[in-house]
Each structure stands twice: as structure tokens, then as C-alpha cells.
PDB file of N, CA and C in Angstrom:
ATOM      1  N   UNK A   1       3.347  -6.664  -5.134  1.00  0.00           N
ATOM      2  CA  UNK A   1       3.308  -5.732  -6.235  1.00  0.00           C
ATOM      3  C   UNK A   1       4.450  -4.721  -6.125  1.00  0.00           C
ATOM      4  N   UNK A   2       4.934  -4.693  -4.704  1.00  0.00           N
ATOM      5  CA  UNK A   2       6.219  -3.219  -4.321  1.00  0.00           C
ATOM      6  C   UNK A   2       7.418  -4.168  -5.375  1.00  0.00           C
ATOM      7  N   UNK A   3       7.667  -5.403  -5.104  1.00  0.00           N
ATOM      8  CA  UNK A   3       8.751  -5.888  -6.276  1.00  0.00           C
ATOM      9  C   UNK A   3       8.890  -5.610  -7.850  1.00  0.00           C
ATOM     10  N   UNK A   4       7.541  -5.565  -7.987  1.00  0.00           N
ATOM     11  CA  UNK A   4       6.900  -5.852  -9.498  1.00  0.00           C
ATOM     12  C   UNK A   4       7.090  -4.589  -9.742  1.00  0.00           C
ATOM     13  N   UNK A   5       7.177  -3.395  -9.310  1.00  0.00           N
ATOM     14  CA  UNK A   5       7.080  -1.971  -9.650  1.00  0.00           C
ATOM     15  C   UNK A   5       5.805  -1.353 -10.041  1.00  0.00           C
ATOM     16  N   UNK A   6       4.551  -2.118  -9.495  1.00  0.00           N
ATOM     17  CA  UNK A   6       3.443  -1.679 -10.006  1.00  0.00           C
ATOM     18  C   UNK A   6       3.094  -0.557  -8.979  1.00  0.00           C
ATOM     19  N   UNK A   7       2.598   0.915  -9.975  1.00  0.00           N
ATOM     20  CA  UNK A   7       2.058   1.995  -9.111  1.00  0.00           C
ATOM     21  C   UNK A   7       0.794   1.252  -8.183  1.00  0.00           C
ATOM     22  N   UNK A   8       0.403   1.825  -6.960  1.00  0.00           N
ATOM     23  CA  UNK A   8      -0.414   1.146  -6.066  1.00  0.00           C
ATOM     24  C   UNK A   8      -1.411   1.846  -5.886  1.00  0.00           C
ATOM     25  N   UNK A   9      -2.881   1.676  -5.391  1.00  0.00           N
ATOM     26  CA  UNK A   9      -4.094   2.274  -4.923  1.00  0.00           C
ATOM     27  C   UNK A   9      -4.388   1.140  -3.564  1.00  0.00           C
ATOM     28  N   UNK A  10      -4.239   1.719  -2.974  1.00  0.00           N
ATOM     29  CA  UNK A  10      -4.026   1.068  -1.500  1.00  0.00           C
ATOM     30  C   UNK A  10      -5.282   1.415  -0.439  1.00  0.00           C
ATOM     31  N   UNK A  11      -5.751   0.505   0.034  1.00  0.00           N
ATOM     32  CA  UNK A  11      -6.715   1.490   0.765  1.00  0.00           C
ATOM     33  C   UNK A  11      -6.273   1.490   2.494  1.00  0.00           C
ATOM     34  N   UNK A  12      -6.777   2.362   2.833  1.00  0.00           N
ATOM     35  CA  UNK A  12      -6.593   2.961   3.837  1.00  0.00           C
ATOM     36  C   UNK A  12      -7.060   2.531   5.324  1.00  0.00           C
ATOM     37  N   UNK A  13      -6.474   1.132   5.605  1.00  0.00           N
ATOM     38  CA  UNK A  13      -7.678  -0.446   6.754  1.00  0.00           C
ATOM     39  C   UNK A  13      -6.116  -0.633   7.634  1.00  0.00           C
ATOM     40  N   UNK A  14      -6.279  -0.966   8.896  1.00  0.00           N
ATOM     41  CA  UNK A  14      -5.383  -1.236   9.806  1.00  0.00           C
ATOM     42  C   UNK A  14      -4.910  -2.417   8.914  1.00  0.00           C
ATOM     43  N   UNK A  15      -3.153  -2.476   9.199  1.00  0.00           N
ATOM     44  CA  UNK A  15      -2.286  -3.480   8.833  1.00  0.00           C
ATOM     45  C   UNK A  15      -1.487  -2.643   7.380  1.00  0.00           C
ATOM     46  N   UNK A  16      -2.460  -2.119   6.162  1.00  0.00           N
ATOM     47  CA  UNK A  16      -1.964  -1.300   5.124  1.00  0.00           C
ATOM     48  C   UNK A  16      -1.599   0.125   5.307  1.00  0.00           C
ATOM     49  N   UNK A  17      -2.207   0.822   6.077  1.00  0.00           N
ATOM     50  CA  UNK A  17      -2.307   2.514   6.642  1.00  0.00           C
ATOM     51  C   UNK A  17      -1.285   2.535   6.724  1.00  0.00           C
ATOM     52  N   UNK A  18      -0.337   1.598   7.802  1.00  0.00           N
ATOM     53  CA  UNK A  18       0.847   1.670   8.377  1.00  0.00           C
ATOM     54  C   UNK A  18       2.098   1.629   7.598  1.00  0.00           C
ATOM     55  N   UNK A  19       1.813   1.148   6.194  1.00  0.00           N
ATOM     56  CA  UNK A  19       2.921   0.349   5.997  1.00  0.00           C
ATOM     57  C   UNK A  19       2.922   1.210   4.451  1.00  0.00           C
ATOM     58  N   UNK A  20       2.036   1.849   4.168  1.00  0.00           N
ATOM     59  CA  UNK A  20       2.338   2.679   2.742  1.00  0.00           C
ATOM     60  C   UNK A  20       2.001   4.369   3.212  1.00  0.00           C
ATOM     61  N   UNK A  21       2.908   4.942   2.567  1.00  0.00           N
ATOM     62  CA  UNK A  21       2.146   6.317   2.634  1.00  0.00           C
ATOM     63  C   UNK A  21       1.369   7.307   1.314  1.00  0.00           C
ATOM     64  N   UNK A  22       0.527   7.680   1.659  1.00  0.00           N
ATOM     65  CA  UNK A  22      -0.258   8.621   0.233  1.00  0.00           C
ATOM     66  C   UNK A  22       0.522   9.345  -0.226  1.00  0.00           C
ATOM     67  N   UNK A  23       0.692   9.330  -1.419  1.00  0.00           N
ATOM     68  CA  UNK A  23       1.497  10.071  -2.404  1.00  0.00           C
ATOM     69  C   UNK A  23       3.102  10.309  -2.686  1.00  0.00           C
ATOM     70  N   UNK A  24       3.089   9.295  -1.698  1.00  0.00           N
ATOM     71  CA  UNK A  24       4.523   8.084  -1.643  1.00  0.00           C
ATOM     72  C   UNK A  24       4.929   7.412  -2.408  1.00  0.00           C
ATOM     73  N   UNK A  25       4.281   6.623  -1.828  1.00  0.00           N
ATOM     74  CA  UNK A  25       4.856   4.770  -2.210  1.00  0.00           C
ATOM     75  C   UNK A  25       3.261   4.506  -2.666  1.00  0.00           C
ATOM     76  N   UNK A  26       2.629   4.970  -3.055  1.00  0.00           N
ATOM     77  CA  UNK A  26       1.197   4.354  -3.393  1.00  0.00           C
ATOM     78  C   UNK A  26       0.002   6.370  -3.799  1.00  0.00           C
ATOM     79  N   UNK A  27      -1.283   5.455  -3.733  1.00  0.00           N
ATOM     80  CA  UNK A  27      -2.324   6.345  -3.350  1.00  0.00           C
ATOM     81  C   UNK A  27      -3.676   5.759  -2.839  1.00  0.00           C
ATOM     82  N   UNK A  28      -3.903   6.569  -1.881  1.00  0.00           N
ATOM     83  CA  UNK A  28      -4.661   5.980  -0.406  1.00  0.00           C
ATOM     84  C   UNK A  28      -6.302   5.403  -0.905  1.00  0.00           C
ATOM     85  N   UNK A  29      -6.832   4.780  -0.754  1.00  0.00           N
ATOM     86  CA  UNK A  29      -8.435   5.099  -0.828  1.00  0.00           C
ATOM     87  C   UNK A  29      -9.059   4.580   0.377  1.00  0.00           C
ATOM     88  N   UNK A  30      -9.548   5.851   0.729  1.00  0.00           N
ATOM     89  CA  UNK A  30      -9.864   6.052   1.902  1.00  0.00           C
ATOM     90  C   UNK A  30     -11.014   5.472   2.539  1.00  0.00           C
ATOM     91  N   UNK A  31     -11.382   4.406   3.737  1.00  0.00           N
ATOM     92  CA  UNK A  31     -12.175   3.772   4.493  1.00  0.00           C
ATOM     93  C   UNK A  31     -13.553   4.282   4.261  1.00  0.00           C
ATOM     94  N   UNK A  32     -14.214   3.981   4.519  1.00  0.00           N
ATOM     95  CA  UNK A  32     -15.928   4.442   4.617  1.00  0.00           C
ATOM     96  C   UNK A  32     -16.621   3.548   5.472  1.00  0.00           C
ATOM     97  N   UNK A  33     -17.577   3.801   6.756  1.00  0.00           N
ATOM     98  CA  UNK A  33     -18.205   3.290   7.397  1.00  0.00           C
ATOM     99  C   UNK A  33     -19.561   3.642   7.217  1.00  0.00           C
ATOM    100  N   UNK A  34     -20.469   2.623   6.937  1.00  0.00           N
ATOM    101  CA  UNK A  34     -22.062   2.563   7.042  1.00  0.00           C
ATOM    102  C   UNK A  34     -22.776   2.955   8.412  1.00  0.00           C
ATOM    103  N   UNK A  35     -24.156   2.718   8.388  1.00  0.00           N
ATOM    104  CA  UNK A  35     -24.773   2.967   9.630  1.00  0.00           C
ATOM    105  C   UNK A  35     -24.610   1.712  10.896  1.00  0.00           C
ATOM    106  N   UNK A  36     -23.807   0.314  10.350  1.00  0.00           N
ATOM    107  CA  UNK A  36     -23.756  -0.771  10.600  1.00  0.00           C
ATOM    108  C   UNK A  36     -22.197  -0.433  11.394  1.00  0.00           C
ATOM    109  N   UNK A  37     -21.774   0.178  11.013  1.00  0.00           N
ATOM    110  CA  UNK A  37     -20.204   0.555  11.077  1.00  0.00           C
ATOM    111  C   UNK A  37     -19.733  -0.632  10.152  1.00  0.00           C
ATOM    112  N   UNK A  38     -20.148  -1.593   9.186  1.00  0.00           N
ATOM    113  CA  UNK A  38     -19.641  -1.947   8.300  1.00  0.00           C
ATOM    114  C   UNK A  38     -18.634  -1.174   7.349  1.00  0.00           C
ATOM    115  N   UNK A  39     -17.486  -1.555   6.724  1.00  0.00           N
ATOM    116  CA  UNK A  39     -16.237  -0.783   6.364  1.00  0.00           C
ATOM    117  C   UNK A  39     -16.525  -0.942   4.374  1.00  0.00           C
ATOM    118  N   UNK A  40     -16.378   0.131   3.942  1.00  0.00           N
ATOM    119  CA  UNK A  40     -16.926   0.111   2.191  1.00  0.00           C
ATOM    120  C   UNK A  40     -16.280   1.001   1.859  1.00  0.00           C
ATOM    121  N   UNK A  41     -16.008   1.004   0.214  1.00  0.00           N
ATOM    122  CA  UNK A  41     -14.701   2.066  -0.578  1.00  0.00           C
ATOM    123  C   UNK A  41     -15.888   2.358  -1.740  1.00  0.00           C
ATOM    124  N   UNK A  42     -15.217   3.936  -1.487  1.00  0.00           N
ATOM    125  CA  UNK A  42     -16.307   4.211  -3.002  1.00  0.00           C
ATOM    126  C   UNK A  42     -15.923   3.917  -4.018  1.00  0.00           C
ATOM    127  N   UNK A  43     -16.496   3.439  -5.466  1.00  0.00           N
ATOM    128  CA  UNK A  43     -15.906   3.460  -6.283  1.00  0.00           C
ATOM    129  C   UNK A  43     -15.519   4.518  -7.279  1.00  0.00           C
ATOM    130  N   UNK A  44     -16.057   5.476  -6.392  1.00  0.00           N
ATOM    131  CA  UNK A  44     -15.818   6.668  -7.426  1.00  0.00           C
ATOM    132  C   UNK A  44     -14.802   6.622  -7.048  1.00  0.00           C
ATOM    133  N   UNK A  45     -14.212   6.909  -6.125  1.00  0.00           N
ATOM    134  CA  UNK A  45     -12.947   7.110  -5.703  1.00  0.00           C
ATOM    135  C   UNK A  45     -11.954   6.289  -6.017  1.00  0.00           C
ATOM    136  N   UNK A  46     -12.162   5.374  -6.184  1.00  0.00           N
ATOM    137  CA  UNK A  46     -11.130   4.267  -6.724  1.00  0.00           C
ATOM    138  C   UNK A  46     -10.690   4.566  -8.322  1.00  0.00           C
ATOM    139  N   UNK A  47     -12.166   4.841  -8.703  1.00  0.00           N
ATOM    140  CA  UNK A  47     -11.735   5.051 -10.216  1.00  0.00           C
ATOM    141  C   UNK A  47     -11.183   6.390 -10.410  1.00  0.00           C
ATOM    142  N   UNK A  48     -11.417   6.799  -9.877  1.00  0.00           N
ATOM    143  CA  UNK A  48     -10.193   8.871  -9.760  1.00  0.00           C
ATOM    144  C   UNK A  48      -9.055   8.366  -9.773  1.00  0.00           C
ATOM    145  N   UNK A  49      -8.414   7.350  -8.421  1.00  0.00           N
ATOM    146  CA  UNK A  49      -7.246   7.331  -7.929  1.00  0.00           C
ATOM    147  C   UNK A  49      -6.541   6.249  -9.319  1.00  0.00           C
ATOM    148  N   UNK A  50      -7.036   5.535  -9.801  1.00  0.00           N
ATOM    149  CA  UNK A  50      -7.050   4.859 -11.275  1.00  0.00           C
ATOM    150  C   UNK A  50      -6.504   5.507 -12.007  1.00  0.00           C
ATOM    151  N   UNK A  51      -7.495   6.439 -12.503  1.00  0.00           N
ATOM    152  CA  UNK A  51      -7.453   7.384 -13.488  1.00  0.00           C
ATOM    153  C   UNK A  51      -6.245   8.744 -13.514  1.00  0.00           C
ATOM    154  N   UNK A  52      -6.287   8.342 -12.237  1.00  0.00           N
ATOM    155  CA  UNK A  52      -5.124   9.760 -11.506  1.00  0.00           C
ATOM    156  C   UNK A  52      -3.449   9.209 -12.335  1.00  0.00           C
ATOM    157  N   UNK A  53      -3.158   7.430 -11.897  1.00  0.00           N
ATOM    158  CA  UNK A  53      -2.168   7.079 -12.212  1.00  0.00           C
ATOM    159  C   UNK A  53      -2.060   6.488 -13.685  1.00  0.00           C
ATOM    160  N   UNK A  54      -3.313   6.466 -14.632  1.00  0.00           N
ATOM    161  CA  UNK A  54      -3.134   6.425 -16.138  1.00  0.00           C
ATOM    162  C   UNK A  54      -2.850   7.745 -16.674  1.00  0.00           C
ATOM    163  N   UNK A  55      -3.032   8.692 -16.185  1.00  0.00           N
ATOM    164  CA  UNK A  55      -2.792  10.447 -16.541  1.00  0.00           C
ATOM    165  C   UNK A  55      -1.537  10.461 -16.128  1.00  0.00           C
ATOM    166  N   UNK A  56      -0.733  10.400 -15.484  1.00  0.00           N
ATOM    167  CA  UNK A  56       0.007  11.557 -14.699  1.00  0.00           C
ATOM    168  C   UNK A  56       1.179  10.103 -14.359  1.00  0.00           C
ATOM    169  N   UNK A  57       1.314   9.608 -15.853  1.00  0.00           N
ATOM    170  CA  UNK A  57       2.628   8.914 -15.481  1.00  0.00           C
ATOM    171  C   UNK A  57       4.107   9.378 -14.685  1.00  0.00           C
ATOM    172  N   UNK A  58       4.361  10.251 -14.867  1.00  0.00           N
ATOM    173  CA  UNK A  58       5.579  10.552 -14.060  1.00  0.00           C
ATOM    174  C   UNK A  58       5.335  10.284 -12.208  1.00  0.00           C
ATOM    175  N   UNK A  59       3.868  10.514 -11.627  1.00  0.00           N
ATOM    176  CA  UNK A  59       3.468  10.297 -10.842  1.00  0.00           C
ATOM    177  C   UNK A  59       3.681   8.839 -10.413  1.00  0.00           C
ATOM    178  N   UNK A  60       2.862   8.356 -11.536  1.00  0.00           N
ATOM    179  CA  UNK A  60       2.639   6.277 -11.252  1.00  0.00           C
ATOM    180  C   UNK A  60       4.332   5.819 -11.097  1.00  0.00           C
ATOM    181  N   UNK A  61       5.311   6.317 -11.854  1.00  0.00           N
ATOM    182  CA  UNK A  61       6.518   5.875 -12.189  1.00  0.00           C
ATOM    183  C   UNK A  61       7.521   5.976 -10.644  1.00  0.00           C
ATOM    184  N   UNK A  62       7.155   7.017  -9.906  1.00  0.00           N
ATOM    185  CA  UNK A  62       7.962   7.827  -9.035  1.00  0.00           C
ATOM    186  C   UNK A  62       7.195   6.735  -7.930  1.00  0.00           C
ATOM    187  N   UNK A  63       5.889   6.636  -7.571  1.00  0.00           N
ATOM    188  CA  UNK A  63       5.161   6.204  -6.840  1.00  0.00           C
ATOM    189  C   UNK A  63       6.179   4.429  -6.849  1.00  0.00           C
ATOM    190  N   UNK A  64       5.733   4.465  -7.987  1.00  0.00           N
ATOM    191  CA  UNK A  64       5.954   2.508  -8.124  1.00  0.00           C
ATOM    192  C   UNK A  64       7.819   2.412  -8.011  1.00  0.00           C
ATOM    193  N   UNK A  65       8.503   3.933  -8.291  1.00  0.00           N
ATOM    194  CA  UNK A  65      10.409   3.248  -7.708  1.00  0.00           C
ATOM    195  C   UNK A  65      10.381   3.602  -6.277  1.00  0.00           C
ATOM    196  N   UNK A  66       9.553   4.247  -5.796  1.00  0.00           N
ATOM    197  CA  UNK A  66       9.761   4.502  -4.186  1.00  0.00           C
ATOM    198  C   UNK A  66       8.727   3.253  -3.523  1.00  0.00           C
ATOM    199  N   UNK A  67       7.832   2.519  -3.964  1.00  0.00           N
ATOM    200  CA  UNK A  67       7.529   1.212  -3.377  1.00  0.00           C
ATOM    201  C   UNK A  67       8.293   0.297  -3.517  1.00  0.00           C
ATOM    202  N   UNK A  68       9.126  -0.122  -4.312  1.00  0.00           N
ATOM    203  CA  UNK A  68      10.194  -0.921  -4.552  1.00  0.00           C
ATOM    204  C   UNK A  68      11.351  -0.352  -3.484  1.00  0.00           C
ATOM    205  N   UNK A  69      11.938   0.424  -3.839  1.00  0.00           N
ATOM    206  CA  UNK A  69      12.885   1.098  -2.992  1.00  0.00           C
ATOM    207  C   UNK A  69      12.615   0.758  -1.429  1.00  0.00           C
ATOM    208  N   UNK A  70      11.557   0.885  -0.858  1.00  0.00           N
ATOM    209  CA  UNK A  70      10.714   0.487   0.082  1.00  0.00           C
ATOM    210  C   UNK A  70      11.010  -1.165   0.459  1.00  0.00           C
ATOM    211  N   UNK A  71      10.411  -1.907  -0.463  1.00  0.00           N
ATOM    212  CA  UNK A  71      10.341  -2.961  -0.636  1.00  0.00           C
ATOM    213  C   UNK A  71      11.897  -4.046  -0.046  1.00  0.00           C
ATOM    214  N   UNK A  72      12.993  -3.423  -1.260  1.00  0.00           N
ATOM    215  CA  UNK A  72      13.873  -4.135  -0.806  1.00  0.00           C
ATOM    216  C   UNK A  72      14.534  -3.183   0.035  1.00  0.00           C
ATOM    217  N   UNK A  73      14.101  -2.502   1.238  1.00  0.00           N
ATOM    218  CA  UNK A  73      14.784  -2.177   2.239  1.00  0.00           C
ATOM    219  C   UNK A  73      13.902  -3.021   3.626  1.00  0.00           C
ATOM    220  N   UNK A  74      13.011  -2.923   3.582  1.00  0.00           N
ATOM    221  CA  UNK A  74      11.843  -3.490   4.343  1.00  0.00           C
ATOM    222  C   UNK A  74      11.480  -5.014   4.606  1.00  0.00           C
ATOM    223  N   UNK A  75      11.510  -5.353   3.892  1.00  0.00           N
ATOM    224  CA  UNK A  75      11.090  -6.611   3.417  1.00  0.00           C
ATOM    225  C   UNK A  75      12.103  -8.040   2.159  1.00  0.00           C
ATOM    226  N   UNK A  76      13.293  -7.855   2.964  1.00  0.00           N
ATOM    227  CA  UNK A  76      14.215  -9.026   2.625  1.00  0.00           C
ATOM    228  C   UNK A  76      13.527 -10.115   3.387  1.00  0.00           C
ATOM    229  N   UNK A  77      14.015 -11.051   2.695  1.00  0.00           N
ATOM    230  CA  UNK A  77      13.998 -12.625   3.277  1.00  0.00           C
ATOM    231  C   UNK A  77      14.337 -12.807   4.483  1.00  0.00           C
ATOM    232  N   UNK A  78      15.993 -12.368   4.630  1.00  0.00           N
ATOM    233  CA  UNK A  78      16.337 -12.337   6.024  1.00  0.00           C
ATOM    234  C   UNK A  78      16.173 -11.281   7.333  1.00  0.00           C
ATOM    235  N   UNK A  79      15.056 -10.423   7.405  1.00  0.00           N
ATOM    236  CA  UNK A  79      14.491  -9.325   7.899  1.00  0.00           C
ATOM    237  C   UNK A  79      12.882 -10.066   8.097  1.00  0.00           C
ATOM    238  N   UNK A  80      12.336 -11.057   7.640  1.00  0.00           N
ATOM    239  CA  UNK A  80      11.386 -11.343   7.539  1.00  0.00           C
ATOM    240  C   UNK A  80      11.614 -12.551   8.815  1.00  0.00           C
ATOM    241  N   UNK A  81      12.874 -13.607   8.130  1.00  0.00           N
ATOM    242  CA  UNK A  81      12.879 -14.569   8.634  1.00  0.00           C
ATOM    243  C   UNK A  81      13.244 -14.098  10.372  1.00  0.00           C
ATOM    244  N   UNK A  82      13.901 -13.164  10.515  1.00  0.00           N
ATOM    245  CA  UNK A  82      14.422 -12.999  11.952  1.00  0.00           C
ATOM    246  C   UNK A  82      13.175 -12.392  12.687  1.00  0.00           C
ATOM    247  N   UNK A  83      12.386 -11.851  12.294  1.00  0.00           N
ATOM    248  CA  UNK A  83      10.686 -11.402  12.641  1.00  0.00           C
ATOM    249  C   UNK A  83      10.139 -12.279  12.708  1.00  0.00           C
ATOM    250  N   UNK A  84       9.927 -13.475  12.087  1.00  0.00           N
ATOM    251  CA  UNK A  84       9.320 -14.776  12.102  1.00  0.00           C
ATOM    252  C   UNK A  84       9.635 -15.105  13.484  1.00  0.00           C
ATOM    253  N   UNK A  85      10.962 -15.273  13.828  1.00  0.00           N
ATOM    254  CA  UNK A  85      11.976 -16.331  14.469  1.00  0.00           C
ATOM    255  C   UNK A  85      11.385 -15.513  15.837  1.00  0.00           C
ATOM    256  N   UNK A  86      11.602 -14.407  16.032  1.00  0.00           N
ATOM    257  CA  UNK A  86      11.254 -13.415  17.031  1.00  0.00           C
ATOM    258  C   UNK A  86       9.958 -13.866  17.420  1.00  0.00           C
ATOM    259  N   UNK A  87       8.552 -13.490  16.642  1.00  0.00           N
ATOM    260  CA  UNK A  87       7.496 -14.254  17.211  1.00  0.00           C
ATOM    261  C   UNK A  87       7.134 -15.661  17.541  1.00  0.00           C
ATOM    262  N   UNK A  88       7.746 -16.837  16.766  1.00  0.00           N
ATOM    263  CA  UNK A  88       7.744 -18.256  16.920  1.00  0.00           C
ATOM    264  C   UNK A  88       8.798 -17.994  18.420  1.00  0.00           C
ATOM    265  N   UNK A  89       9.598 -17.972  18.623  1.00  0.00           N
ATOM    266  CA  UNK A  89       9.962 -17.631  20.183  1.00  0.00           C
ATOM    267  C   UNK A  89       9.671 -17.382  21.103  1.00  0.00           C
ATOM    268  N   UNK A  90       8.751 -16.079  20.931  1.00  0.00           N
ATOM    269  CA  UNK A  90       7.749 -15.471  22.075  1.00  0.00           C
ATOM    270  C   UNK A  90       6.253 -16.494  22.784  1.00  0.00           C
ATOM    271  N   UNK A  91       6.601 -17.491  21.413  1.00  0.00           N
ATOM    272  CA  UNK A  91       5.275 -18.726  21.360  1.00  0.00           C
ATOM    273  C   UNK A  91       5.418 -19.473  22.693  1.00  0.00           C
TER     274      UNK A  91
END
């Protein structure tokens, strides 16, 4: 979606935390643990952070050129492939 220029609602789970920041390149929705320690997102919150980026276009717009911007600095083909190559090596 960072190619596509779409503003993001990202939630906030090891592997994504790392790799977007709130009010960046996205907007966060934040983890929730049960009595199970099972992992759940409110939906209220989802629909705020929604609603946040149908309001406040200049926000969604800025959000979605700095994920791109992101994107093709981060995540080329050949930045990917030499990370590939790096772990298939270590194999």
C-alpha cells in the first residue's frame, strides 16, 4: 500500500511497530490484550483512526507521500534481493 500512496492505519504487533511510525508514515492502532493474553484491536479505535484520515485530508495526503517516500528508499528490489541473499547464505 506504501507504493500505492494509500494513507495507512497500521496496528501496532511486532514486525509492523518497527517499520512504520505514528503520525508519520501511517496511524498506529494500538494492541490490546485479554485475560488470555490473547492480542485484539478495538474497533472503536479503528474507526476514529478512519475517520481521523477522511477529515483531515492534508493529514492522509502527507501521511501517504512520507510512506511512499519511505517505501522507495527502503524497500527496492535490489535492497531486498541482497537481504534475501544475506539470509539464504547464513542457511
Amino acid at each position: 500500500m506504501r507504493f500505492h500512496k494509500v494513507p495507512l492505519v497500521v496496528s501496532a504487533v511486532e514486525g509492523l511497530d518497527e517499520n512504520f511510525e505514528d503520525g508519520i508514515d501511517c496511524l498506529k492502532l494500538n494492541a490490546q490484550y485479554d485475560e488470555n493474553q490473547f492480542i485484539y484491536f478495538s474497533i472503536e479505535e479503528l474507526m476514529e483512526k478512519i475517520s481521523i484520515l477522511i477529515r483531515d485530508i492534508p493529514l492522509a495526503k502527507r501521511l501517504a507521500e512520507n510512506s511512499y517516500n519511505k517505501a522507495i528508499k527502503e524497500f527496492t528490489a535490489e535492497k531486498m534481493f541482497r537481504e534475501y541473499l544475506e539470509v539464504f547464505s547464513d542457511l
